[in-house]
Protein backbone atom coordinates (compact mmCIF):
# COMPACT_ATOMS: atom_id res chain seq x y z
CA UNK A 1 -0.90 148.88 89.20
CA UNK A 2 -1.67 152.34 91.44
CA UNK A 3 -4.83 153.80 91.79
CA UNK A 4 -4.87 156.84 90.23
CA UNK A 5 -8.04 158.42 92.05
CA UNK A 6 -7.74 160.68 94.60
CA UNK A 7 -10.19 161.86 97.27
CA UNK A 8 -9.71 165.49 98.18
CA UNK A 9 -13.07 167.21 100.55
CA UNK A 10 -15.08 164.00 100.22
CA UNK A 11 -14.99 164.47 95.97
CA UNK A 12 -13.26 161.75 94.19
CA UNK A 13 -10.83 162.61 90.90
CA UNK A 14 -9.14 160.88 88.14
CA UNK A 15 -5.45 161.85 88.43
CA UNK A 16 -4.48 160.01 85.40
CA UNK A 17 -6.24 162.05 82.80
CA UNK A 18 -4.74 164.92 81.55
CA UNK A 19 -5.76 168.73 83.02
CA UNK A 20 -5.62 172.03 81.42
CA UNK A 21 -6.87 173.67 84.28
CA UNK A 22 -7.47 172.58 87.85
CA UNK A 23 -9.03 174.00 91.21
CA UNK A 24 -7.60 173.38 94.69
CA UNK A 25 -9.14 174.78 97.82
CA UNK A 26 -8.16 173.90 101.45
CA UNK A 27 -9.38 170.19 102.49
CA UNK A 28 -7.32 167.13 103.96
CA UNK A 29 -6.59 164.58 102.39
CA UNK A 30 -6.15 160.52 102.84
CA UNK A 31 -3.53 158.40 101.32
CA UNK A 32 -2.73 155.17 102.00
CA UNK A 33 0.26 156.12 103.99
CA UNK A 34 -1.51 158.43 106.47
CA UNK A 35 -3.68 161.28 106.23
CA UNK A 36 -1.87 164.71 105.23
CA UNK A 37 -2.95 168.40 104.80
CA UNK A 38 -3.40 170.44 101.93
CA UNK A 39 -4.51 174.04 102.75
CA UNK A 40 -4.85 176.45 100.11
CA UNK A 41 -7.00 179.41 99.04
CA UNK A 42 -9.32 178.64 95.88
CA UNK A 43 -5.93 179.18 93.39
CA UNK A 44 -7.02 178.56 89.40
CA UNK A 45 -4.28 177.15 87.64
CA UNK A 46 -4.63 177.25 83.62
CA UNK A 47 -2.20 176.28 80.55
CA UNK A 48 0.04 178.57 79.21
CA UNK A 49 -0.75 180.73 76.02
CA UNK A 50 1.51 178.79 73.67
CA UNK A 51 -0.68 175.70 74.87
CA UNK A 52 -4.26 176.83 74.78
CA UNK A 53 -5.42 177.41 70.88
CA UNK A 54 -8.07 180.12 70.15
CA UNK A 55 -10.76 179.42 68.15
CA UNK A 56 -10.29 182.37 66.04
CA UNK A 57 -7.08 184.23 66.86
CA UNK A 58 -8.19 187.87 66.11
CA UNK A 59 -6.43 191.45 66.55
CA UNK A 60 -8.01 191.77 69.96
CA UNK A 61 -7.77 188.38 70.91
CA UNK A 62 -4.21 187.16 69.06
CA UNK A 63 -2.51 183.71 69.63
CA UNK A 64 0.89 183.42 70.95
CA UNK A 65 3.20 180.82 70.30
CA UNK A 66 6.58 180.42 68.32
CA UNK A 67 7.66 181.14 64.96
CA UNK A 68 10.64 179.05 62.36
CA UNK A 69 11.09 179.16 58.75
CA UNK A 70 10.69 177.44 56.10
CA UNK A 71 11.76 176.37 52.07
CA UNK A 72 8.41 177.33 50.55
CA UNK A 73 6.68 175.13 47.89
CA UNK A 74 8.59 176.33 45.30
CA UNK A 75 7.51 174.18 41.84
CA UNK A 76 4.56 173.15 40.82
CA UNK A 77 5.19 169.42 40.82
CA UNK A 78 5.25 169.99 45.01
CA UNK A 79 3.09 172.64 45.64
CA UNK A 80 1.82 173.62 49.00
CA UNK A 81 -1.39 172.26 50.57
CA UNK A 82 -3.05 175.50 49.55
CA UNK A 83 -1.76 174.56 46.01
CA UNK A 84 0.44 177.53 45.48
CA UNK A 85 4.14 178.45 44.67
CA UNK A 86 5.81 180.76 46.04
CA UNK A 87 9.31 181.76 46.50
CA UNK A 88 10.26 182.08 50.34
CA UNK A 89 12.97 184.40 49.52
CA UNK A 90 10.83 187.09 48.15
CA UNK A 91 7.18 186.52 49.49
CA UNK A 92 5.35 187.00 52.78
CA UNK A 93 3.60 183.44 52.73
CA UNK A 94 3.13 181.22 55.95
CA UNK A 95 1.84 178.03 57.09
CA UNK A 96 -0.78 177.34 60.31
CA UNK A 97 -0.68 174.31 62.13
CA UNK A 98 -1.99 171.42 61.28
CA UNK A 99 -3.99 171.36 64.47
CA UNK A 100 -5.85 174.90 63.43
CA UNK A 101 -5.41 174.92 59.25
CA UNK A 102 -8.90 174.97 57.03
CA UNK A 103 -8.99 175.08 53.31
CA UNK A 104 -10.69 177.80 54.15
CA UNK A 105 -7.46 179.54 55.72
CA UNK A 106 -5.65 179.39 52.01
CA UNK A 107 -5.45 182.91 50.52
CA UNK A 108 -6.31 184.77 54.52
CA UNK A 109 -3.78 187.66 55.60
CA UNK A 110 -1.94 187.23 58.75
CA UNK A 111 -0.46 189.91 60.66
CA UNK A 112 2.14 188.79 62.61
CA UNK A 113 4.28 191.12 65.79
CA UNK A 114 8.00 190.09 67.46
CA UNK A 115 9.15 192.84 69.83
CA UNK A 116 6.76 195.65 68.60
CA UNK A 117 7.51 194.78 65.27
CA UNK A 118 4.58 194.10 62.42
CA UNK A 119 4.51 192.04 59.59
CA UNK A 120 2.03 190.34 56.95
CA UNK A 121 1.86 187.30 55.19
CA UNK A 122 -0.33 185.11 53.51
CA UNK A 123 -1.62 181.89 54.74
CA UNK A 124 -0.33 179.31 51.97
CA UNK A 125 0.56 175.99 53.51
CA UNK A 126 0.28 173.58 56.68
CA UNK A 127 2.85 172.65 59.22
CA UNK A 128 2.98 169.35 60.11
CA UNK A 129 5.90 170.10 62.62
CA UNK A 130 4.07 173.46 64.53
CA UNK A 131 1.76 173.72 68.08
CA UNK A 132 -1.38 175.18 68.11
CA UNK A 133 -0.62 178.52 68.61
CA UNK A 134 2.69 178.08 66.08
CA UNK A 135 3.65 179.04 62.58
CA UNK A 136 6.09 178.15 60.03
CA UNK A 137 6.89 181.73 57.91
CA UNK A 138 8.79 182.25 54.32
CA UNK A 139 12.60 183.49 55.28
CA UNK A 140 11.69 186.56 53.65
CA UNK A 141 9.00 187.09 56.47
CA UNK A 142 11.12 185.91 59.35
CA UNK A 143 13.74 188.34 58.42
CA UNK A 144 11.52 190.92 58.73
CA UNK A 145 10.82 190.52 62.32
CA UNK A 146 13.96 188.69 63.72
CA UNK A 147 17.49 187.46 62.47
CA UNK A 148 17.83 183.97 60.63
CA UNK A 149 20.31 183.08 62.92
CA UNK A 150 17.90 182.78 66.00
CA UNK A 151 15.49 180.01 63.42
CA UNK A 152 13.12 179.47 65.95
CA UNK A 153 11.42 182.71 68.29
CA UNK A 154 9.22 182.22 70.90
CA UNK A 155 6.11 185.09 72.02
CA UNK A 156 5.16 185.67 68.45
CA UNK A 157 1.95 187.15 68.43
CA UNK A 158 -0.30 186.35 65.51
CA UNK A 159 -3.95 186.58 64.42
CA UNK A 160 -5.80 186.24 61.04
CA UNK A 161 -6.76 189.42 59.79
């Protein structure tokens, strides 16, 4: 088994755990194998948009991530986790992640922009399959922003109005 701390400027860090964001600066430092240099201005590294979640995804402040389609809950012995129907074909409905979908989303208006195009639909269900920053729209709203053919777009901003 490896040791999976490293000493970088006399500080000691655990290399196993997982990092969202990360400093370096210029220091030397010791392996095993020899000593080696790593010089570097201070440099912050952080995640992507479509991996860091915001806690509220506003107009000012939208998330980013990608967008697919989906057969709506469309009978009421399997409606959606908000409880609704809807028919995908003719509604503006959508579904938030798992990781970021309240009860209290059900019913909430979400504006959603592809290339400079708008759209709005309303939060009815949860995707078990989405990111974070992802959603899961009716066709009908899809096809107002991209073609079906593409199925899944990726810069989609979105926030809850």
């Amino acid at each position: 088994m490896s040791d999976t701390r490293a000493v970088v400027a006399g500080s000691s860090f655990d290399t196993s755990a997982p990092v969202n964001s990360f400093m370096t600066e210029s220091a030397s430092v010791s392996t095993s194998q020899g000593a080696a240099s790593l010089s570097s201005a201070f440099e912050m590294k952080t995640a992507s948009p479509e991996n860091t979640i915001h806690s509220s995804c506003e107009a000012g402040n939208p998330c980013i991530g990608s967008m697919t389609f989906y057969d709506t809950a469309d009978t009421p012995s399997h409606p959606s986790s908000c409880g609704t129907v809807n028919n995908g074909g003719s509604s503006d409905v959508l579904a938030l992640s798992q990781h970021v979908m309240t009860d209290e989303h059900c019913g909430k208006q979400v504006t959603v922009e592809y290339h400079g195009i708008f759209a709005q639909g309303i939060v009815v269900d949860k995707c078990m399959g989405c990111d974070k920053n992802s959603i899961d729209v009716s066709r009908h709203l899809f096809n107002q922003l991209a073609d079906a053919d593409q199925g899944n777009i990726h810069g989609v901003k979105w926030y809850i109005d």
